[in-house]
N, C-alpha and C. Protein backbone atom coordinates (compact mmCIF):
# COMPACT_ATOMS: atom_id res chain seq x y z
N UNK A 1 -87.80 -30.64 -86.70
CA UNK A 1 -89.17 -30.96 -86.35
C UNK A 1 -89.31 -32.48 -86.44
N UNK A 2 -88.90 -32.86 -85.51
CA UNK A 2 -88.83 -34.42 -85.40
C UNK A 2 -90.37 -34.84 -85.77
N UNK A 3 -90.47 -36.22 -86.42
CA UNK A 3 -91.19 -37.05 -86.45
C UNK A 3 -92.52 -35.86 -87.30
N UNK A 4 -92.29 -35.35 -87.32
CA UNK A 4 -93.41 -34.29 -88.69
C UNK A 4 -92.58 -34.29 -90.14
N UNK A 5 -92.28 -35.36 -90.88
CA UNK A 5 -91.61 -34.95 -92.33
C UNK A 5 -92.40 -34.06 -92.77
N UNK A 6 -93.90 -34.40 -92.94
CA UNK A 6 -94.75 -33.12 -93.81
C UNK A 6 -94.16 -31.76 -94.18
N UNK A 7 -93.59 -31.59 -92.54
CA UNK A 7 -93.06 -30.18 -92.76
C UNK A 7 -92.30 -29.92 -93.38
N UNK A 8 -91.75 -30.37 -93.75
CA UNK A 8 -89.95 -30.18 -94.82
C UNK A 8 -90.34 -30.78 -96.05
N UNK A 9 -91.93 -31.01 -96.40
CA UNK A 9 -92.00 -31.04 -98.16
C UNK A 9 -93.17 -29.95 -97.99
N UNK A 10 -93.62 -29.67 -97.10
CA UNK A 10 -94.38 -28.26 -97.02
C UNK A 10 -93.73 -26.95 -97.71
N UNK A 11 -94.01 -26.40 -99.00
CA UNK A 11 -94.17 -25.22 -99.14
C UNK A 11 -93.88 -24.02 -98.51
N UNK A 12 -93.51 -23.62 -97.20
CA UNK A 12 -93.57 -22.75 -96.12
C UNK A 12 -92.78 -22.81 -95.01
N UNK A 13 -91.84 -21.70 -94.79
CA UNK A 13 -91.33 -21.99 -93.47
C UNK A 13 -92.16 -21.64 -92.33
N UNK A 14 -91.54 -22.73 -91.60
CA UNK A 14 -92.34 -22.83 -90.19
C UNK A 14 -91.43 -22.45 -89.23
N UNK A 15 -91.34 -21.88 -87.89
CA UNK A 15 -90.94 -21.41 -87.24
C UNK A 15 -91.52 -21.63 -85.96
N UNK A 16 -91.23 -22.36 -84.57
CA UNK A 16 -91.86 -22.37 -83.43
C UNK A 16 -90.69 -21.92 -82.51
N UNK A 17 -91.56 -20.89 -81.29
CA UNK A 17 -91.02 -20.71 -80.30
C UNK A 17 -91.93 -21.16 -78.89
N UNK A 18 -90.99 -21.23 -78.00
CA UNK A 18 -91.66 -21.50 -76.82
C UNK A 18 -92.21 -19.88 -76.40
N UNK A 19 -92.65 -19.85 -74.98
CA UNK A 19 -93.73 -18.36 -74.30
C UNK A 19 -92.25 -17.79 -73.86
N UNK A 20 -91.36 -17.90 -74.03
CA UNK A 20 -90.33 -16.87 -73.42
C UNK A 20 -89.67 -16.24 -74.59
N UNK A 21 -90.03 -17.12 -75.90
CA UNK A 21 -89.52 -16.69 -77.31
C UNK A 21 -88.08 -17.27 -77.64
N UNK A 22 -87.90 -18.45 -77.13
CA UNK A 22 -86.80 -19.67 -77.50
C UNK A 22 -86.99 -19.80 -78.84
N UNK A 23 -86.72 -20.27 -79.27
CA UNK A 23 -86.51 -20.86 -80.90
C UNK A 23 -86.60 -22.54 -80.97
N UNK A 24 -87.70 -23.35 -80.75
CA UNK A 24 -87.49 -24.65 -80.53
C UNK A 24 -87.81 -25.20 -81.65
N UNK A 25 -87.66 -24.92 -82.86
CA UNK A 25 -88.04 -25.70 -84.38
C UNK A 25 -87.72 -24.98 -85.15
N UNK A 26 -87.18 -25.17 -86.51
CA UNK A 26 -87.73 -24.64 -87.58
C UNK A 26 -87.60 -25.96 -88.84
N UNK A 27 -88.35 -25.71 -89.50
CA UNK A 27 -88.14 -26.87 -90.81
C UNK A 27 -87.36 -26.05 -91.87
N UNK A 28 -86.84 -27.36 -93.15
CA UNK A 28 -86.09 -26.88 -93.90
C UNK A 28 -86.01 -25.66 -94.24
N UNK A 29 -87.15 -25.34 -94.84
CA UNK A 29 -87.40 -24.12 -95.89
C UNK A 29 -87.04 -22.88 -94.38
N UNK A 30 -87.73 -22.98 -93.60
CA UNK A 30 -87.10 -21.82 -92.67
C UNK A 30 -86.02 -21.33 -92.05
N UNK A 31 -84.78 -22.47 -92.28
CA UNK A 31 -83.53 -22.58 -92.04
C UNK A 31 -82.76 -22.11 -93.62
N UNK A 32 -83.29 -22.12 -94.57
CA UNK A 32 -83.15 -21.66 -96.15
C UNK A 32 -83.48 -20.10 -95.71
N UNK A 33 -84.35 -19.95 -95.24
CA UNK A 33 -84.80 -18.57 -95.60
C UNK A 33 -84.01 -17.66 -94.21
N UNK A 34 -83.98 -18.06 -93.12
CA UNK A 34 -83.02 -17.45 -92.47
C UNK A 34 -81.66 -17.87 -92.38
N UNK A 35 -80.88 -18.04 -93.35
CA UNK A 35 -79.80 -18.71 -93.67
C UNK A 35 -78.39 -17.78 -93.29
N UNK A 36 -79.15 -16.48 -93.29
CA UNK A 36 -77.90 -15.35 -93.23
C UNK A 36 -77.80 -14.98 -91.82
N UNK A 37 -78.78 -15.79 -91.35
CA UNK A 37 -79.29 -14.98 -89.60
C UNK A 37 -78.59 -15.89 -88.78
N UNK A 38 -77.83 -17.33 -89.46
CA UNK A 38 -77.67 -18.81 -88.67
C UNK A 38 -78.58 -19.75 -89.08
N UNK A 39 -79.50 -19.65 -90.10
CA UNK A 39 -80.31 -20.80 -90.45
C UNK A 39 -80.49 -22.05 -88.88
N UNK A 40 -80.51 -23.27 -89.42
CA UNK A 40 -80.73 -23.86 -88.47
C UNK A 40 -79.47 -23.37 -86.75
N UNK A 41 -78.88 -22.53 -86.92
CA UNK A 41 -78.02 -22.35 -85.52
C UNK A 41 -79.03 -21.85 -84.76
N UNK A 42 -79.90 -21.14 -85.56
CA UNK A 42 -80.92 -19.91 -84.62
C UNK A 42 -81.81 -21.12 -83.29
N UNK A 43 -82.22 -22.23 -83.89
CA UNK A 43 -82.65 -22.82 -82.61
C UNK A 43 -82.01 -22.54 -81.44
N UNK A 44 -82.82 -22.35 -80.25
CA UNK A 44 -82.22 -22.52 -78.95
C UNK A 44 -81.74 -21.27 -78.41
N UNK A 45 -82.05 -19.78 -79.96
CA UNK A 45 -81.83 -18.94 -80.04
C UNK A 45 -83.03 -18.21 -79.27
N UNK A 46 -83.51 -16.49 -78.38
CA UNK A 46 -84.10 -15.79 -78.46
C UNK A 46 -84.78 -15.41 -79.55
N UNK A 47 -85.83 -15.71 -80.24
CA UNK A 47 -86.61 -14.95 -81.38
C UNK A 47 -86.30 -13.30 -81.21
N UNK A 48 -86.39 -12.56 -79.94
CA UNK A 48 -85.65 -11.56 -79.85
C UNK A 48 -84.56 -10.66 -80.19
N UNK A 49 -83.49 -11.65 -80.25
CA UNK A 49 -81.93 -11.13 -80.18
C UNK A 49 -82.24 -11.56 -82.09
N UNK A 50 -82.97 -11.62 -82.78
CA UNK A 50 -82.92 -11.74 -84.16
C UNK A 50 -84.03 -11.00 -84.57
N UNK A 51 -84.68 -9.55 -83.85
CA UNK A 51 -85.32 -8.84 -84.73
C UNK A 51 -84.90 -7.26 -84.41
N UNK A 52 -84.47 -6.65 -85.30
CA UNK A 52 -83.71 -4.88 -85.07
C UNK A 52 -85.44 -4.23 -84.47
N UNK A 53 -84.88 -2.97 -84.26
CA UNK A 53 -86.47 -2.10 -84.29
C UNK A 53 -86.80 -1.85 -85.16
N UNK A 54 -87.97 -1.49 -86.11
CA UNK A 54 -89.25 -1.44 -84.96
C UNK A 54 -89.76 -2.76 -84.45
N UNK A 55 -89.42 -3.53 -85.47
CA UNK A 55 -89.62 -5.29 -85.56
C UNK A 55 -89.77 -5.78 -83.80
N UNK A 56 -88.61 -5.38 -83.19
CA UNK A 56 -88.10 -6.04 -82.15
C UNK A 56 -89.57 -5.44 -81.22
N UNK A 57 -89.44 -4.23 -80.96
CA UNK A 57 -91.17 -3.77 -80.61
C UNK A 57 -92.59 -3.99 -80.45
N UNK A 58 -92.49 -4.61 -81.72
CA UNK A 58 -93.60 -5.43 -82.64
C UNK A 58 -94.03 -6.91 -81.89
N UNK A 59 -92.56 -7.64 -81.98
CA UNK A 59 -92.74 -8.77 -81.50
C UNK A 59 -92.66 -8.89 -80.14
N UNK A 60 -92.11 -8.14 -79.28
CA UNK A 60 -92.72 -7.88 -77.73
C UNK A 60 -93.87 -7.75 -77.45
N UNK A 61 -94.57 -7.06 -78.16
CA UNK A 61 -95.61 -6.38 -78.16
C UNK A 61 -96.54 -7.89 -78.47
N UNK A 62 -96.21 -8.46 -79.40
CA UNK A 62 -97.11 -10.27 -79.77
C UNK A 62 -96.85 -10.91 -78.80
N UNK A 63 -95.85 -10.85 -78.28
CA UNK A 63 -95.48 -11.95 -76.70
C UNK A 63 -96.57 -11.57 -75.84
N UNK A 64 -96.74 -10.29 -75.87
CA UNK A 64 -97.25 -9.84 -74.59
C UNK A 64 -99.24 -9.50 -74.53
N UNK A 65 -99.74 -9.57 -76.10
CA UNK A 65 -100.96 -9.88 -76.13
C UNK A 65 -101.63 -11.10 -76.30
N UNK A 66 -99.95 -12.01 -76.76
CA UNK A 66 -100.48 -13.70 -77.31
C UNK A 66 -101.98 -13.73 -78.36
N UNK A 67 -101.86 -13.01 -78.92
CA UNK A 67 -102.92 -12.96 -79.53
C UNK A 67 -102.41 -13.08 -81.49
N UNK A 68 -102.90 -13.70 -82.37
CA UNK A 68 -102.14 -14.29 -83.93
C UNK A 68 -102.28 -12.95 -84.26
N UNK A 69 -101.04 -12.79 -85.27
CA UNK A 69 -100.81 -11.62 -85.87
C UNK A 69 -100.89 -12.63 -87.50
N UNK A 70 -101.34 -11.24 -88.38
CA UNK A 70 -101.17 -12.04 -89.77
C UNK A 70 -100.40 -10.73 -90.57
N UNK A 71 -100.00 -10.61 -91.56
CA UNK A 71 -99.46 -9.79 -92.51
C UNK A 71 -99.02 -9.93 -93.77
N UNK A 72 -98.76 -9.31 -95.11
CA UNK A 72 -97.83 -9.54 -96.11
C UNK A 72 -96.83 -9.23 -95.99
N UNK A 73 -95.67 -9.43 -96.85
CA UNK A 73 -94.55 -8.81 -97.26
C UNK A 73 -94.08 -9.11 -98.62
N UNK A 74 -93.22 -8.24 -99.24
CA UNK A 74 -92.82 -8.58 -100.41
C UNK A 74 -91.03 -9.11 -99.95
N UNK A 75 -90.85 -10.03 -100.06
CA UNK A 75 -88.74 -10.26 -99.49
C UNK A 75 -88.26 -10.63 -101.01
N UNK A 76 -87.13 -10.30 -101.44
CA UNK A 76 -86.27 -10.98 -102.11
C UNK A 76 -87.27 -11.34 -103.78
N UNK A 77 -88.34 -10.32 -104.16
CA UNK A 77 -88.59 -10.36 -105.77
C UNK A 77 -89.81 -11.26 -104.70
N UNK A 78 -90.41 -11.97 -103.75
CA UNK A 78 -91.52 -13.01 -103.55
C UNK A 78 -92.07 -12.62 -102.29
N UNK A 79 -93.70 -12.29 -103.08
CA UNK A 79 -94.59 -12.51 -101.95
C UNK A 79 -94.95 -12.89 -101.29
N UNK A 80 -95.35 -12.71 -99.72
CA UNK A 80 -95.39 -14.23 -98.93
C UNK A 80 -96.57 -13.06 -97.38
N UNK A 81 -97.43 -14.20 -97.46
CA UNK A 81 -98.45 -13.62 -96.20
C UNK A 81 -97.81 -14.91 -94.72
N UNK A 82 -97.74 -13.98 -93.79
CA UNK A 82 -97.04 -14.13 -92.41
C UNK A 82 -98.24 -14.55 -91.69
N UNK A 83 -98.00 -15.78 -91.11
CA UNK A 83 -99.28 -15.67 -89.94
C UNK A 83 -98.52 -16.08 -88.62
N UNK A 84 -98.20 -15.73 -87.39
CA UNK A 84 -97.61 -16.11 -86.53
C UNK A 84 -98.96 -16.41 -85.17
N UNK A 85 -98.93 -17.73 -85.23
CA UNK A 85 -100.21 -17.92 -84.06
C UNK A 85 -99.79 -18.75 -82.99
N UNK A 86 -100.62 -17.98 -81.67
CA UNK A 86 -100.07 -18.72 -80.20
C UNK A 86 -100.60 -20.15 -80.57
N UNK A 87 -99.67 -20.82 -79.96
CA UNK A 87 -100.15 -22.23 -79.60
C UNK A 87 -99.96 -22.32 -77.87
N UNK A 88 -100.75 -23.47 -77.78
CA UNK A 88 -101.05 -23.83 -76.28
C UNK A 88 -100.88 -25.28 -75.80
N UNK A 89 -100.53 -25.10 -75.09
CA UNK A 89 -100.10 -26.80 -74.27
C UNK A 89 -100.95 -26.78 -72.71
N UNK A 90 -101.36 -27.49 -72.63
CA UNK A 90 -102.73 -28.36 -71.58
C UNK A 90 -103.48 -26.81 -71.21
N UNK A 91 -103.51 -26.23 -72.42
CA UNK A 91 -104.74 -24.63 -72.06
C UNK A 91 -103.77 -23.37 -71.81
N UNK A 92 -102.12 -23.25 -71.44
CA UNK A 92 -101.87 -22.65 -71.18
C UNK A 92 -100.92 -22.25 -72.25
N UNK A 93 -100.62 -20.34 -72.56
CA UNK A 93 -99.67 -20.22 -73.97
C UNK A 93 -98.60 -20.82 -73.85
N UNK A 94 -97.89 -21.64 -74.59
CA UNK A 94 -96.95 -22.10 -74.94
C UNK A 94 -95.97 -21.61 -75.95
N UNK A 95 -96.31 -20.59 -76.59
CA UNK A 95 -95.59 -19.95 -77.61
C UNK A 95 -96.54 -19.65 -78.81
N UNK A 96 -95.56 -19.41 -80.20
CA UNK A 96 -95.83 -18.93 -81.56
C UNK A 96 -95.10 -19.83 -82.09
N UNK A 97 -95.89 -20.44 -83.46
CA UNK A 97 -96.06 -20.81 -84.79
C UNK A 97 -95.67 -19.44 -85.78
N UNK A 98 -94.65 -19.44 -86.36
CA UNK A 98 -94.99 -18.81 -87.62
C UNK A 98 -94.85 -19.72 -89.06
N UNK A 99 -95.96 -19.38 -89.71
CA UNK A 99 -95.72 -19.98 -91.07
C UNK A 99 -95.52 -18.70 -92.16
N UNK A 100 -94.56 -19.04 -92.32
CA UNK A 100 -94.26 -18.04 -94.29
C UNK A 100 -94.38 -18.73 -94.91
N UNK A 101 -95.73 -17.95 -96.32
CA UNK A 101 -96.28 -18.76 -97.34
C UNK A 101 -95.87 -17.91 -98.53
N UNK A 102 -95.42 -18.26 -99.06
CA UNK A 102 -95.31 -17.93 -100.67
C UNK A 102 -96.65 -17.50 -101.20
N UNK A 103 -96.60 -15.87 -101.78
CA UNK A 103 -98.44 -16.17 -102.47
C UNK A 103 -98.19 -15.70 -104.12
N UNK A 104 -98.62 -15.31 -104.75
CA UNK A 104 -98.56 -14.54 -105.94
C UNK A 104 -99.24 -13.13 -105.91
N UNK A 105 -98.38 -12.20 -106.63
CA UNK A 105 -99.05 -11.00 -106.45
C UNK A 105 -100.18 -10.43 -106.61
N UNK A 106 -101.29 -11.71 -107.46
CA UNK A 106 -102.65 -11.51 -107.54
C UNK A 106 -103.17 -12.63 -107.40
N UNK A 107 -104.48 -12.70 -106.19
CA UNK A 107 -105.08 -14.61 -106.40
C UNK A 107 -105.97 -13.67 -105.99
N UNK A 108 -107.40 -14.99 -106.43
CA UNK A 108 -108.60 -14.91 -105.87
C UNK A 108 -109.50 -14.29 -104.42
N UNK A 109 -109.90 -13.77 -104.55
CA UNK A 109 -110.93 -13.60 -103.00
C UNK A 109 -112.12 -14.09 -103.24
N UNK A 110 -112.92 -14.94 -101.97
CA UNK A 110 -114.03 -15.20 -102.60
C UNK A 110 -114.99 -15.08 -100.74
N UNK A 111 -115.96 -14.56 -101.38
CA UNK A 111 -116.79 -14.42 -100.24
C UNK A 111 -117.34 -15.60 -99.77
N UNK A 112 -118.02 -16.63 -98.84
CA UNK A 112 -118.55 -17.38 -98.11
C UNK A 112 -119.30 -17.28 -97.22
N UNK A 113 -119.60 -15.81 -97.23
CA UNK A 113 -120.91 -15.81 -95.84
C UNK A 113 -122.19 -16.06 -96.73
C-alpha cells in the first residue's frame, strides 16, 4: 500500500480488491494473517481462487450485490469483526476493502439515537 504507512502501524488487516476480485493491496498485518495462503504472493491473485465453499458462494454472491457485508469470527484463540466494503472510483464500483479488526470477547454497546 504505497505511500499509506498508516496502514502497516494500523491494528488491522486490510485487504483491497479490484470489481473483478484481483487482489491489488494488502498491508502488513494482512500478509501475517494470510501467511499460509501466500501472504504477500496473494496480490495479483483472484480473491476467488482463495476461498473453498460455502465461503467461495458467499463472496460471489458480495461481488455481485456490491453491497458491505460486516460479520464476526472467532480465528486462532482471537476475535475479530469483518467489514468488507465496496469502494468506488469516479462513481463507478471499483472493488472491496476488507478490514480485520481484532475485538475482545466483551466491549461496550452504547445507544446514540
Amino acid at each position: 500500500m504505497a505511500n499509506h504507512d498508516w496502514t502497516e502501524e494500523l491494528p488491522a488487516a486490510i485487504t483491497v480488491t479490484d470489481a473483478d476480485g484481483t487482489i491489488l493491496a494488502m498491508n502488513g498485518r494482512a500478509c501475517e494473517v494470510f501467511k499460509e495462503d501466500g501472504g504477500a504472493a496473494l496480490v495479483g491473485r483472484s480473491v476467488f481462487a482463495c476461498h473453498p465453499e460455502p465461503a467461495l458462494t458467499r463472496t460471489r454472491e458480495l461481488y455481485a450485490r456490491r453491497e458491505p457485508n460486516h460479520y464476526t469470527i472467532r480465528k486462532k484463540g482471537q476475535r475479530k469483526i469483518i467489514h468488507q466494503i465496496p469502494w468506488y472510483e469516479a462513481g463507478r464500483f471499483a472493488g472491496f476493502v476488507e478490514l480485520s479488526i481484532p475485538i475482545p470477547d466483551e466491549m461496550p454497546h452504547f445507544d446514540r439515537d
